[in-house]
Protein backbone atom coordinates (compact mmCIF):
# COMPACT_ATOMS: atom_id res chain seq x y z
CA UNK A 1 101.84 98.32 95.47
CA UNK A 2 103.68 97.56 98.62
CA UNK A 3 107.18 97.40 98.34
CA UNK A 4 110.19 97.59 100.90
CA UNK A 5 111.06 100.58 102.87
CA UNK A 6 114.29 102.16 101.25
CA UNK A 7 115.93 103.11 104.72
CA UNK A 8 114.90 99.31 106.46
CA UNK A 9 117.76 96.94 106.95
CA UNK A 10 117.00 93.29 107.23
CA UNK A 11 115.30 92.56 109.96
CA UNK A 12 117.12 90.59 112.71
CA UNK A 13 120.76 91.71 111.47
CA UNK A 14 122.70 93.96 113.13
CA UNK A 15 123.96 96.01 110.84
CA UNK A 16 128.46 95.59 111.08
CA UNK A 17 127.53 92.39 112.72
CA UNK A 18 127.13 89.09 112.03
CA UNK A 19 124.77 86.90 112.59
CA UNK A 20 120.91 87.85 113.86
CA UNK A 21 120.27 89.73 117.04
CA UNK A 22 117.34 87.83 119.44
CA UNK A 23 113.94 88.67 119.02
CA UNK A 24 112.78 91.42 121.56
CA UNK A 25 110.49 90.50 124.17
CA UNK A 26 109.13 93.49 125.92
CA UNK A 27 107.69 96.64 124.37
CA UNK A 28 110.77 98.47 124.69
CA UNK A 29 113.13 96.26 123.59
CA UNK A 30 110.60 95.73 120.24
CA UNK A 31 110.78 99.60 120.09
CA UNK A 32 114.68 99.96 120.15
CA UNK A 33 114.73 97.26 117.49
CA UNK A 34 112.40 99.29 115.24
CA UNK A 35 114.03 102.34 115.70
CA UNK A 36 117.72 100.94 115.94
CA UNK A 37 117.63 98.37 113.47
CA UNK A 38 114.79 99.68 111.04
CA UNK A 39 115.07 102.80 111.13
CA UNK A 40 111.85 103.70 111.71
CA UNK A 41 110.44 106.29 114.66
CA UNK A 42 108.57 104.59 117.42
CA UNK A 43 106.86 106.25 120.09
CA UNK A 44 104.75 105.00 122.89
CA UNK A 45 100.84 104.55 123.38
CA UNK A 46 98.19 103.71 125.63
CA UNK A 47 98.87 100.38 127.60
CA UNK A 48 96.18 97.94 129.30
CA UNK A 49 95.41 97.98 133.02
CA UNK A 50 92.94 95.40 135.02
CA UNK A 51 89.76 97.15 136.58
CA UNK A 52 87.21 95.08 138.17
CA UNK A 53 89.28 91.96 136.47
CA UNK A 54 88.10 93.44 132.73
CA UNK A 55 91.21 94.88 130.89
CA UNK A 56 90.49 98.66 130.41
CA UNK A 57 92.71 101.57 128.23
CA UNK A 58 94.55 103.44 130.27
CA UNK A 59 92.85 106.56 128.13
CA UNK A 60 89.94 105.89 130.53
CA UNK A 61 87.18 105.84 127.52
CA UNK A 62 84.92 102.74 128.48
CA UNK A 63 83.93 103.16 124.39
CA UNK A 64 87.91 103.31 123.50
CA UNK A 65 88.17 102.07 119.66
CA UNK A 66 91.77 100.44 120.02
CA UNK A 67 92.15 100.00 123.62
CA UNK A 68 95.70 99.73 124.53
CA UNK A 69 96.98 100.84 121.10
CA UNK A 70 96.52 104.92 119.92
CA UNK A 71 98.16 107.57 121.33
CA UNK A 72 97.67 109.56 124.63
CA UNK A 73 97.99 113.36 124.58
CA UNK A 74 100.55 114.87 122.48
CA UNK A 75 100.66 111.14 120.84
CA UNK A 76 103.51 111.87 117.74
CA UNK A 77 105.21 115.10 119.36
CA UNK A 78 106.83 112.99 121.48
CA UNK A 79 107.72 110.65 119.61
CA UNK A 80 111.45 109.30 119.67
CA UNK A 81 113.75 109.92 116.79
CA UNK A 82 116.71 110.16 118.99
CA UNK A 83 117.09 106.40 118.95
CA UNK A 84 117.38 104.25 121.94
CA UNK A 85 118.07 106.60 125.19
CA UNK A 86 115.69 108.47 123.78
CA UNK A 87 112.75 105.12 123.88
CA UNK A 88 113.88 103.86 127.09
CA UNK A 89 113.48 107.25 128.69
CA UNK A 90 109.96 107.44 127.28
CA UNK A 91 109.07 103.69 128.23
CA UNK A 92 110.63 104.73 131.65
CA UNK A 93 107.42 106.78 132.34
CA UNK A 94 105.02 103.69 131.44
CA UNK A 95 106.48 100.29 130.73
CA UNK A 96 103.67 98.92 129.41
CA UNK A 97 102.76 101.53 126.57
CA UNK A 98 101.94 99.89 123.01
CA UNK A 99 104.20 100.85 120.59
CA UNK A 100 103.49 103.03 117.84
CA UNK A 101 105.16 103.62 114.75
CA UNK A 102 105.08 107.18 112.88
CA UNK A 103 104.02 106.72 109.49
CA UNK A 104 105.23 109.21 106.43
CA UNK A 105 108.34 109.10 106.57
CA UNK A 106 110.08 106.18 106.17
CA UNK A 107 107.35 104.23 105.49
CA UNK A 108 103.58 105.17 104.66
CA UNK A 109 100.63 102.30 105.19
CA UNK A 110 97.88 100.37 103.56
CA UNK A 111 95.11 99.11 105.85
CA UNK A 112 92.57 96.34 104.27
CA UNK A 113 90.21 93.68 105.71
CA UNK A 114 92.31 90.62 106.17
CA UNK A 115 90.31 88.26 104.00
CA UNK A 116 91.46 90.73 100.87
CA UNK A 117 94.85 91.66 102.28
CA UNK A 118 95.51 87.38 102.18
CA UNK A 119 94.28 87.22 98.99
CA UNK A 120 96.67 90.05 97.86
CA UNK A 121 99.76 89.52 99.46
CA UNK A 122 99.32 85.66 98.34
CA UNK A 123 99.44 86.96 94.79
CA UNK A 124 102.22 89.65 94.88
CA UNK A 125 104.08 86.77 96.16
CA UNK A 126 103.36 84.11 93.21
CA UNK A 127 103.87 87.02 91.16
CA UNK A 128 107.38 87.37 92.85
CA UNK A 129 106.47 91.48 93.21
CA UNK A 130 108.85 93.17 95.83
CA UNK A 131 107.16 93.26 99.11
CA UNK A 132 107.68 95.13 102.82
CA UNK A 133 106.87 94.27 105.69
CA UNK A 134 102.72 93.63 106.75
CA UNK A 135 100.72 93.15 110.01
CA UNK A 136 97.70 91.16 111.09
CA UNK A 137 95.33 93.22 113.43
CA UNK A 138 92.84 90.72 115.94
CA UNK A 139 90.40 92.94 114.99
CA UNK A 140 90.53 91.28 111.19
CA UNK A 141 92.76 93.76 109.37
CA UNK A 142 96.07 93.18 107.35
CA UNK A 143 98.37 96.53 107.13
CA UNK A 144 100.65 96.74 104.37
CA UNK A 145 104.12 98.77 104.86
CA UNK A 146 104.73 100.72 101.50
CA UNK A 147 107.18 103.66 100.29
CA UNK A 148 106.68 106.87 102.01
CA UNK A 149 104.63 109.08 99.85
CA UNK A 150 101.82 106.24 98.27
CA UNK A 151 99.07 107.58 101.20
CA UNK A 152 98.81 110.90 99.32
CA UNK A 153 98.76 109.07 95.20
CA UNK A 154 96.39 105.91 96.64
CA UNK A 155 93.19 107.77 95.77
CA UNK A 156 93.65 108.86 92.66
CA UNK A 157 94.99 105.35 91.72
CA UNK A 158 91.92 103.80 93.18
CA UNK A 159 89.77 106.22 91.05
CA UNK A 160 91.33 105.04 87.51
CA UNK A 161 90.62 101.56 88.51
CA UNK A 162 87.18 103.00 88.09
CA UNK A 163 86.65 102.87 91.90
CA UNK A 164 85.56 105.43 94.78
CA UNK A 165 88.24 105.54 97.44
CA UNK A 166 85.35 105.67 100.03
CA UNK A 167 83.59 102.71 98.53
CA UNK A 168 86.62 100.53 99.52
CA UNK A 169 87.21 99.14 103.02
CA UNK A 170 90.91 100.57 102.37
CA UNK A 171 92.39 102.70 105.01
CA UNK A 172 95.75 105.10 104.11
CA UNK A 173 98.32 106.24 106.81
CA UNK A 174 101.03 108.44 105.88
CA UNK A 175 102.69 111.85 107.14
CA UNK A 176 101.36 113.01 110.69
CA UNK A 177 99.70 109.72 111.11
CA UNK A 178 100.67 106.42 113.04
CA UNK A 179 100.30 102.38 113.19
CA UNK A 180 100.30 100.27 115.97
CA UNK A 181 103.04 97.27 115.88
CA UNK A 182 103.67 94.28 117.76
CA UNK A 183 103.43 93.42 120.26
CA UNK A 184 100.65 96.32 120.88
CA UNK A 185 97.35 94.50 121.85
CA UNK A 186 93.86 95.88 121.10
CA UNK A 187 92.62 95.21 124.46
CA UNK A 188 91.18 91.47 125.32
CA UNK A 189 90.82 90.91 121.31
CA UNK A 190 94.60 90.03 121.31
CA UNK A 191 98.00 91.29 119.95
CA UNK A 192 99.37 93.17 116.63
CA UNK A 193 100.98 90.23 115.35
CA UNK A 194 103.28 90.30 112.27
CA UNK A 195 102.34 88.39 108.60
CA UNK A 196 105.71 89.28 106.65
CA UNK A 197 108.29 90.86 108.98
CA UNK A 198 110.75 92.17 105.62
């Protein structure tokens, strides 16, 4: 069941401030505030160029998946838990790179069609359940931020429900894996947008 990341602070707070900090604008600035003020590791992505006036990954695969949003290369090894030097050094090289978070450690992720993810997070909420954070995809998905470890026990939970974890349109990401966040944009479909930021 989702719940809040132990190690997140409230989003928009700074912590030994008062008073919320503004909403980032550019891809960097939303990756300092993830990393800063979350406390979760971002690292940067394939980005979106213009070719022939069609918007193209910058992975160069005309049959790319999640154009503009999955990793390039070495993808998670370099991956910035040194905080904000560290991100703006990174976004240096390419400005426009989608932001990626690492999932596993603070945070692990559950990945459902939006039409069920609505009708779930809907419920937890009349139910008054603790809930984290949870993004809308444009590609109809709803991704669910839950406590680090659930990616590994989601399975055999799904099995006692009398389900097959295959038979489900439910997608786990947790240690050595990674989630794209806004404002990451799967190519012309549109951006990552948030549902529930906390």
């Amino acid at each position: 069941m989702p719940v809040t990341p132990t190690v997140a602070t409230t989003p928009g707070v700074v912590p030994g401030k008062t008073g919320p900090r503004p909403h980032p604008g550019s891809p960097l600035e939303h990756a300092v505030y993830y990393t800063e003020d979350r406390c979760w590791e971002a690292f940067p992505g394939a980005w979106l160029k213009t070719v022939g006036g069609t918007l193209r990954c910058a992975c160069g695969d005309a049959r790319c998946e999640a154009p503009g949003a999955h990793p390039l290369g070495d993808g998670r090894a370099r991956s910035a838990d040194g905080g904000g030097a560290a991100l703006r050094r990174l976004w240096g090289e390419r400005p426009d790179a989608s932001v990626l978070l690492a999932t596993g450690r603070t945070f692990d992720t559950l990945d459902v069609p939006d039409t069920a993810g609505c009708l779930a997070l809907a419920r937890m909420e009349r139910l008054g359940l603790p809930l984290g954070p949870v993004t809308c995809t444009p590609d109809g998905r709803m991704t669910f931020f839950v406590l680090p470890g659930a990616a590994v026990k989601v399975p055999d939970r799904v099995r006692r429900l009398g389900w097959s974890p295959g038979a489900l349109d439910l997608a786990v990401r947790g240690e050595g894996d990674w989630v794209a966040a806004p404002p990451s944009r799967l190519g012309a479909r549109g951006p990552v947008e948030w549902a529930r930021r906390r």
